[in-house]
C-alpha atoms as a PDB file:
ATOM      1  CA  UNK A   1     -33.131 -14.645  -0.707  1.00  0.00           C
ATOM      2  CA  UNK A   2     -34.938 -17.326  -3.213  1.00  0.00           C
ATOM      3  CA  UNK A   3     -32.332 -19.229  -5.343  1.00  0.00           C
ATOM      4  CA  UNK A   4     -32.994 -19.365  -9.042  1.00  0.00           C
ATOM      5  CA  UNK A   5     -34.561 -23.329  -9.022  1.00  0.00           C
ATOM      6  CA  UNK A   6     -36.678 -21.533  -6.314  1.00  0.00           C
ATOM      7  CA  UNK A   7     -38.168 -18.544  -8.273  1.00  0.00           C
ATOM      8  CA  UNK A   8     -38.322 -20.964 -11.573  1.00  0.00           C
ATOM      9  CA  UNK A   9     -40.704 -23.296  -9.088  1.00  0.00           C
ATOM     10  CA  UNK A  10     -42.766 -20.238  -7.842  1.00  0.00           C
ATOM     11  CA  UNK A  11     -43.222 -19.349 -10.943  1.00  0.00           C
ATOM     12  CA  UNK A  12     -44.646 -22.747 -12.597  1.00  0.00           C
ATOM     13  CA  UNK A  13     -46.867 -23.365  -9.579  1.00  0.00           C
ATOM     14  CA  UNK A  14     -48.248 -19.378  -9.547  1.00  0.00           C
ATOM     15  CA  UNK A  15     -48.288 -18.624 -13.414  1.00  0.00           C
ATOM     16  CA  UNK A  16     -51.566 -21.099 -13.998  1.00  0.00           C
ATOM     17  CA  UNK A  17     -53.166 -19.034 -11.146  1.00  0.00           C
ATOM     18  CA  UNK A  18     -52.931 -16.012 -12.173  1.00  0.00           C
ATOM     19  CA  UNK A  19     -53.907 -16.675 -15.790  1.00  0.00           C
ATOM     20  CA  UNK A  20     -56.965 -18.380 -14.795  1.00  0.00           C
ATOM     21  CA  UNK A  21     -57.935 -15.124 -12.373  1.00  0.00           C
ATOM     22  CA  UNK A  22     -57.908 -13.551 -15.719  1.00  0.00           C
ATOM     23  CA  UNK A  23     -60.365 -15.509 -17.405  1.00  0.00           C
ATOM     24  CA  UNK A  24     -64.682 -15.224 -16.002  1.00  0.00           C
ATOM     25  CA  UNK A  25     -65.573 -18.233 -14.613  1.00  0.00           C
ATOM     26  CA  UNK A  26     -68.997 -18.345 -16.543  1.00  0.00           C
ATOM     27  CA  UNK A  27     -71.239 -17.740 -13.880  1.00  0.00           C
ATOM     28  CA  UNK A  28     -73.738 -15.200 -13.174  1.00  0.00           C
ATOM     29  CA  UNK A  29     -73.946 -11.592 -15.589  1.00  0.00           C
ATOM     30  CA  UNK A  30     -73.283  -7.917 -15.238  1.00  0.00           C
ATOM     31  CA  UNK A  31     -76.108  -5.945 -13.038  1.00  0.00           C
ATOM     32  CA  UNK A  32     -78.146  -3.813 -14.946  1.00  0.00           C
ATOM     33  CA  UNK A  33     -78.148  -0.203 -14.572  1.00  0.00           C
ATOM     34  CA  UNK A  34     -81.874  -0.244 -13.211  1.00  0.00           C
ATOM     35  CA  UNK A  35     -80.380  -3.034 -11.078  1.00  0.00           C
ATOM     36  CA  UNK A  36     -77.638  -0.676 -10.092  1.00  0.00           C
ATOM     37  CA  UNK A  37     -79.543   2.669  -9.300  1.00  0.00           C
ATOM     38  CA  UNK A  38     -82.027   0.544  -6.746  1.00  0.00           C
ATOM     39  CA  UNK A  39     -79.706   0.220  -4.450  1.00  0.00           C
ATOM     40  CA  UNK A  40     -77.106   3.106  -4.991  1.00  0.00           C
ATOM     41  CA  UNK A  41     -78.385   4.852  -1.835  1.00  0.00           C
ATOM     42  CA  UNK A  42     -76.336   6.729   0.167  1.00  0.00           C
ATOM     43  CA  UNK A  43     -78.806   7.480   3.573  1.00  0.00           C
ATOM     44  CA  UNK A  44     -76.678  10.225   6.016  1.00  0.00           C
ATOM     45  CA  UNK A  45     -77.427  10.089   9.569  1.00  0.00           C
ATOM     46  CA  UNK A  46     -79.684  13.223   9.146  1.00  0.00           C
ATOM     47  CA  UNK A  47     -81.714  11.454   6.559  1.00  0.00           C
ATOM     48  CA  UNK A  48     -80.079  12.890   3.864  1.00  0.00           C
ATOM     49  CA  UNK A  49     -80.928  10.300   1.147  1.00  0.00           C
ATOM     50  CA  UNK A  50     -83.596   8.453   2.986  1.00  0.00           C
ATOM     51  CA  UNK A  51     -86.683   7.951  -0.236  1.00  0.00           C
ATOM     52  CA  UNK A  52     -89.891   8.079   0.162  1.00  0.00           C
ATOM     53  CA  UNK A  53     -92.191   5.442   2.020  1.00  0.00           C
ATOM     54  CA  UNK A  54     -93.356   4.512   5.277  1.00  0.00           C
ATOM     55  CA  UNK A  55     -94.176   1.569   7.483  1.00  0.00           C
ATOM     56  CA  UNK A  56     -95.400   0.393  11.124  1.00  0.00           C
ATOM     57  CA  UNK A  57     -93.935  -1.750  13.661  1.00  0.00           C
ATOM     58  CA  UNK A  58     -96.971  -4.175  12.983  1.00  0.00           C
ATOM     59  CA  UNK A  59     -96.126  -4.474   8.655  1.00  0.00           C
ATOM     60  CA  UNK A  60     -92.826  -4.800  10.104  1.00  0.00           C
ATOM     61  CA  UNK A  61     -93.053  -7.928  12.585  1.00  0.00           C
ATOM     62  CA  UNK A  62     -95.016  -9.989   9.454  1.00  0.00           C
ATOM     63  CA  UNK A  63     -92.095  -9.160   6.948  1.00  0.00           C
ATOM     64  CA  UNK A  64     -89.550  -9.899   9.443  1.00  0.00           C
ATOM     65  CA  UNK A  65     -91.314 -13.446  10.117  1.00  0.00           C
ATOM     66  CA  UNK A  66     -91.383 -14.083   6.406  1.00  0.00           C
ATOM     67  CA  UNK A  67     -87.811 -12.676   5.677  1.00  0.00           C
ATOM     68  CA  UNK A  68     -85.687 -12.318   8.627  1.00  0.00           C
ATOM     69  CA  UNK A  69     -86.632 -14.718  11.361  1.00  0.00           C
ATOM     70  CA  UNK A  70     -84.604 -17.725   9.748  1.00  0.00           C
ATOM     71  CA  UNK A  71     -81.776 -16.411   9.909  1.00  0.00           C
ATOM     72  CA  UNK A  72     -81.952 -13.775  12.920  1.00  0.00           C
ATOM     73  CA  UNK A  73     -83.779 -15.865  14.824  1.00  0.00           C
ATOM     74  CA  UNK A  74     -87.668 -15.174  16.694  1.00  0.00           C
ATOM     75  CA  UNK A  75     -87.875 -11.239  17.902  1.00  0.00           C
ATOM     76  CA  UNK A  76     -84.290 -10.432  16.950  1.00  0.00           C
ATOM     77  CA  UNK A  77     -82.397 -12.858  19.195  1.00  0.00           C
ATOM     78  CA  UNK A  78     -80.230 -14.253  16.633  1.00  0.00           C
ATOM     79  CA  UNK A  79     -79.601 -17.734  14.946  1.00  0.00           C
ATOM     80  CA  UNK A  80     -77.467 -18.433  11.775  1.00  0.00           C
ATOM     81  CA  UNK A  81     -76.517 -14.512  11.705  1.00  0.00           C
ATOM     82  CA  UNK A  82     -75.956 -11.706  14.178  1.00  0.00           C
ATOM     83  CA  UNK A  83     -78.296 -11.524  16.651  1.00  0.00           C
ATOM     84  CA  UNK A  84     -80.149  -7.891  16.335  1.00  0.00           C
ATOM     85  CA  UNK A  85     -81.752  -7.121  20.000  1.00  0.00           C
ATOM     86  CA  UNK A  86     -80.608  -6.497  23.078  1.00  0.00           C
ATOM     87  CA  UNK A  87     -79.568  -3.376  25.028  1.00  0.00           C
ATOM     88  CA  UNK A  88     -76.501  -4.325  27.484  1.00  0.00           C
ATOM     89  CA  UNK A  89     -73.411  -2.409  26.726  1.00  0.00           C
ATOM     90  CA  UNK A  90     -71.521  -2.957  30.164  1.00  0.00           C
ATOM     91  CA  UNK A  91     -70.853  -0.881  33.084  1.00  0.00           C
ATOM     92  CA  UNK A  92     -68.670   1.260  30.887  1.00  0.00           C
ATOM     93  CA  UNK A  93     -69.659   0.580  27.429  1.00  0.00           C
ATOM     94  CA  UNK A  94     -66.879  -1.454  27.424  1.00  0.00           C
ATOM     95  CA  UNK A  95     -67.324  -3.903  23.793  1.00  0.00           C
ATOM     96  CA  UNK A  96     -63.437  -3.154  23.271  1.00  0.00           C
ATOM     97  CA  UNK A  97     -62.881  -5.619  26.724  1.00  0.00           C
ATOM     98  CA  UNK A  98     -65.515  -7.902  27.054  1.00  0.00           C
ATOM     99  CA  UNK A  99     -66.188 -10.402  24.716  1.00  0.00           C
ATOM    100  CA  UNK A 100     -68.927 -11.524  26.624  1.00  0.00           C
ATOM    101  CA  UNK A 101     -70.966  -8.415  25.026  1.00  0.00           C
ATOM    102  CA  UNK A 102     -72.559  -8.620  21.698  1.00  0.00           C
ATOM    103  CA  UNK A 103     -72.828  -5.818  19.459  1.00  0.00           C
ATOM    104  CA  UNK A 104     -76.449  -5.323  18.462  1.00  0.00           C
ATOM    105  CA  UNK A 105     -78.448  -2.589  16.789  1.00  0.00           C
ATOM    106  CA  UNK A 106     -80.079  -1.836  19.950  1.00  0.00           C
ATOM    107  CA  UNK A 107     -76.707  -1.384  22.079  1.00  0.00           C
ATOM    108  CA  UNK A 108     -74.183  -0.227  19.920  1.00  0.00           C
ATOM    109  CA  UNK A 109     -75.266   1.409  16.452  1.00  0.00           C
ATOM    110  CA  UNK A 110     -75.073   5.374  16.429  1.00  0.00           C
ATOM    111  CA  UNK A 111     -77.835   6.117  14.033  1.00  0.00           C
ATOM    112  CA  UNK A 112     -81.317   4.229  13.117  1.00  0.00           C
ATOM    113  CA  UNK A 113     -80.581   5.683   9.326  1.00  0.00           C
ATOM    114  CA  UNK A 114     -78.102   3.220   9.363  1.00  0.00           C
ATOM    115  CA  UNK A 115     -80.226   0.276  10.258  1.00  0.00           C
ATOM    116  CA  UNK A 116     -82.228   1.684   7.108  1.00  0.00           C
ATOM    117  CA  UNK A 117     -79.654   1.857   4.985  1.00  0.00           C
ATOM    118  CA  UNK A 118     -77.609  -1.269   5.393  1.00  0.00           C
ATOM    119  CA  UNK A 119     -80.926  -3.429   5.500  1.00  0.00           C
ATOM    120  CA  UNK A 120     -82.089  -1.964   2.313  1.00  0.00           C
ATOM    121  CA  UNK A 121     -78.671  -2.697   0.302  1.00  0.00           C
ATOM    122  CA  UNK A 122     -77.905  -5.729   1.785  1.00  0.00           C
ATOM    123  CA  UNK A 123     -81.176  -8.019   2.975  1.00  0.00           C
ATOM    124  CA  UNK A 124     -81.922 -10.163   2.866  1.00  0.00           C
ATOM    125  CA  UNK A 125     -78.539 -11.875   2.742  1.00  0.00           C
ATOM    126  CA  UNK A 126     -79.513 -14.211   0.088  1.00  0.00           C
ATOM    127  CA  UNK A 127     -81.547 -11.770  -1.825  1.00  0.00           C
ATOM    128  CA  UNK A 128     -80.172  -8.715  -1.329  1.00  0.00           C
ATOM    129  CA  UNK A 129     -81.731  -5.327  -2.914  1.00  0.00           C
ATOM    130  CA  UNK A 130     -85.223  -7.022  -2.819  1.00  0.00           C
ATOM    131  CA  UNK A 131     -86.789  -4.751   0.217  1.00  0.00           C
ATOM    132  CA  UNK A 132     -88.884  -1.868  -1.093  1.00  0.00           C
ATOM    133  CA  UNK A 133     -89.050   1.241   0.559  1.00  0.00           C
ATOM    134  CA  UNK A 134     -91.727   0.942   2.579  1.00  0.00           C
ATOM    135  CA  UNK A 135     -90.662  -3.565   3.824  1.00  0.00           C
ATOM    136  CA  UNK A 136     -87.747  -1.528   5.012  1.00  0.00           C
ATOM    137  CA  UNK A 137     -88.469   1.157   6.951  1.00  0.00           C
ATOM    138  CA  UNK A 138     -91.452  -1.115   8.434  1.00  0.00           C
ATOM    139  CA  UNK A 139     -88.602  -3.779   9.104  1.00  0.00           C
ATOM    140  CA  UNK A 140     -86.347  -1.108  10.662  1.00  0.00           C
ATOM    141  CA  UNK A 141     -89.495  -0.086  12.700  1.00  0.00           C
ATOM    142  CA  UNK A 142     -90.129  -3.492  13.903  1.00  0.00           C
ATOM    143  CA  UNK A 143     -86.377  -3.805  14.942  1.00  0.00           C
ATOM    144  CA  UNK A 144     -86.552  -0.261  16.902  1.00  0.00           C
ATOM    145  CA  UNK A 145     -89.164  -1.203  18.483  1.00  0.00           C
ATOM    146  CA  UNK A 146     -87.825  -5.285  19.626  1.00  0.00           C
ATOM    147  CA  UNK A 147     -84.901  -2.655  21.266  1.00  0.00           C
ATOM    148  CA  UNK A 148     -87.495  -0.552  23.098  1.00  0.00           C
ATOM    149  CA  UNK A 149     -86.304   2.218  21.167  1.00  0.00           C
ATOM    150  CA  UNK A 150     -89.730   3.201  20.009  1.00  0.00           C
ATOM    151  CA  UNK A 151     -92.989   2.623  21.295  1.00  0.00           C
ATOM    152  CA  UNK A 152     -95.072  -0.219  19.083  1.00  0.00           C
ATOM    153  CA  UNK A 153     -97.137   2.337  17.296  1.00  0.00           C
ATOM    154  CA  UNK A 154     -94.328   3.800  15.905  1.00  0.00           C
ATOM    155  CA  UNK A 155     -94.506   4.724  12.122  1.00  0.00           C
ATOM    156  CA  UNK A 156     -90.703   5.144  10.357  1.00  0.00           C
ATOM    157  CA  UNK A 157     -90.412   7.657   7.243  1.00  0.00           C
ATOM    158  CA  UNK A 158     -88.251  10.147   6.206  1.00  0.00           C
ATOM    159  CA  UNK A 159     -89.207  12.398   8.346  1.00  0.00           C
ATOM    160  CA  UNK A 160     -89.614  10.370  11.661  1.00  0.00           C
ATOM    161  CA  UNK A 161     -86.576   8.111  11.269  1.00  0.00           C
ATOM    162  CA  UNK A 162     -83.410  10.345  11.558  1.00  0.00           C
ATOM    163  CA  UNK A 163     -85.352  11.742  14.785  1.00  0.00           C
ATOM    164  CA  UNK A 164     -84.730   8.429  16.538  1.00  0.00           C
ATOM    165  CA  UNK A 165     -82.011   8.997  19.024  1.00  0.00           C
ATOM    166  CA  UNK A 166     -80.405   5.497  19.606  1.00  0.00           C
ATOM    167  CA  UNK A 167     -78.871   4.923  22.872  1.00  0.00           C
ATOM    168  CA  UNK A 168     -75.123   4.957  21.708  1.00  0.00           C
ATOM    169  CA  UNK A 169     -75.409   8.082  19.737  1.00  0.00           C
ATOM    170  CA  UNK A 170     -73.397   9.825  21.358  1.00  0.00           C
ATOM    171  CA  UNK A 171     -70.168   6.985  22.396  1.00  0.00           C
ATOM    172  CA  UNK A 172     -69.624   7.920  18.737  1.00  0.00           C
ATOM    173  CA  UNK A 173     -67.594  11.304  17.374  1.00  0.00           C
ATOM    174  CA  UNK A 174     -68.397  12.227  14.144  1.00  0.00           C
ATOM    175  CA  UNK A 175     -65.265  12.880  11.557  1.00  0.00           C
ATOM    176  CA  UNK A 176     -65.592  16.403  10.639  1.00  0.00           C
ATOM    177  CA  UNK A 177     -62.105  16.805   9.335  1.00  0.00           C
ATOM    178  CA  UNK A 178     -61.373  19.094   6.722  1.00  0.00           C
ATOM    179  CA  UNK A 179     -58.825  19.519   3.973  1.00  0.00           C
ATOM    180  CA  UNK A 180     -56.566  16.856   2.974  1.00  0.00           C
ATOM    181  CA  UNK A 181     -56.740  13.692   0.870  1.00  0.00           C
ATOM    182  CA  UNK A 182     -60.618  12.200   1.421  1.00  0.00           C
ATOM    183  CA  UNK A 183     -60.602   8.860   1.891  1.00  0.00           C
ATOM    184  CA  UNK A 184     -63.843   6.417   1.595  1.00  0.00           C
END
């Protein structure tokens, strides 16, 4: 139990901190709604939410180079951030007890949608929401294909993309719970 010198001491050191969290710090500005409704995708494993576009393994690899490579590192293998390739998943798909086993989109993501859908929001890390349609399903064709996942000719759209079957589609179960509080 705090003595009363105690809380009076708390409270002079916290009190300056939590009136300055109040206050904006003056730096940067309020996204736009145009700003806003680019990236407010929602892409379902089915596709559900996918938009319109298309693009190659081959458009893919040159955006990648431009855009990716510096911090993923040449053909996926990783650098400064996660590496992306690779297809080892242990004897028993065993992430949870070898740490020796990195997670990649080629060994341990359920659903290539995914790969759209996170890329588009959130790459590249220092410019995020900058990818058009069409850079990102090329890049997420490029990235398929680095996993052998699909063959280099490979074109991704909306149709063609939530066909992909990834390799650890099915170590997942999907929540189909109903009724209840939903929680996101």
């Amino acid at each position: 139990m705090m003595t009363k010198v105690q809380t009076i001491v708390l409270t002079i050191v916290l009190l300056p901190a939590v009136v300055l969290a109040q206050k904006p710090l003056g730096i940067g500005r309020a996204a736009t709604a145009d700003e806003i409704t680019k990236i407010d995708i929602d892409v379902m494993p089915d596709g559900r939410g996918l938009p319109p576009g298309r693009g190659t393994v081959a458009e893919g690899q040159a955006i990648y180079t431009a855009k990716c490579q510096s911090c993923h590192g040449a053909g996926g293998a990783g650098a400064t951030a996660e590496r992306l390739v690779g297809r080892d998943s242990g004897p028993n798909w065993n992430f949870a007890t070898d740490p020796k086993l990195v997670k990649t989109v080629g060994n341990y993501w359920p659903y290539a949608t995914t790969l759209y859908d996170y890329t588009f929001r959130a790459m590249p890390f220092m410019q995020p929401g900058t990818l058009t349609p069409n850079e990102t399903y090329a890049l997420t064709a490029y990235i398929l294909s680095l996993n052998k996942i699909v063959p280099e000719d490979a074109v991704m759209d909306q149709t063609t993309l939530p066909k992909v079957m990834m390799p650890s589609r099915d170590r997942f179960v999907m929540d189909n719970r109903t009724g209840g509080k939903v929680v996101k």
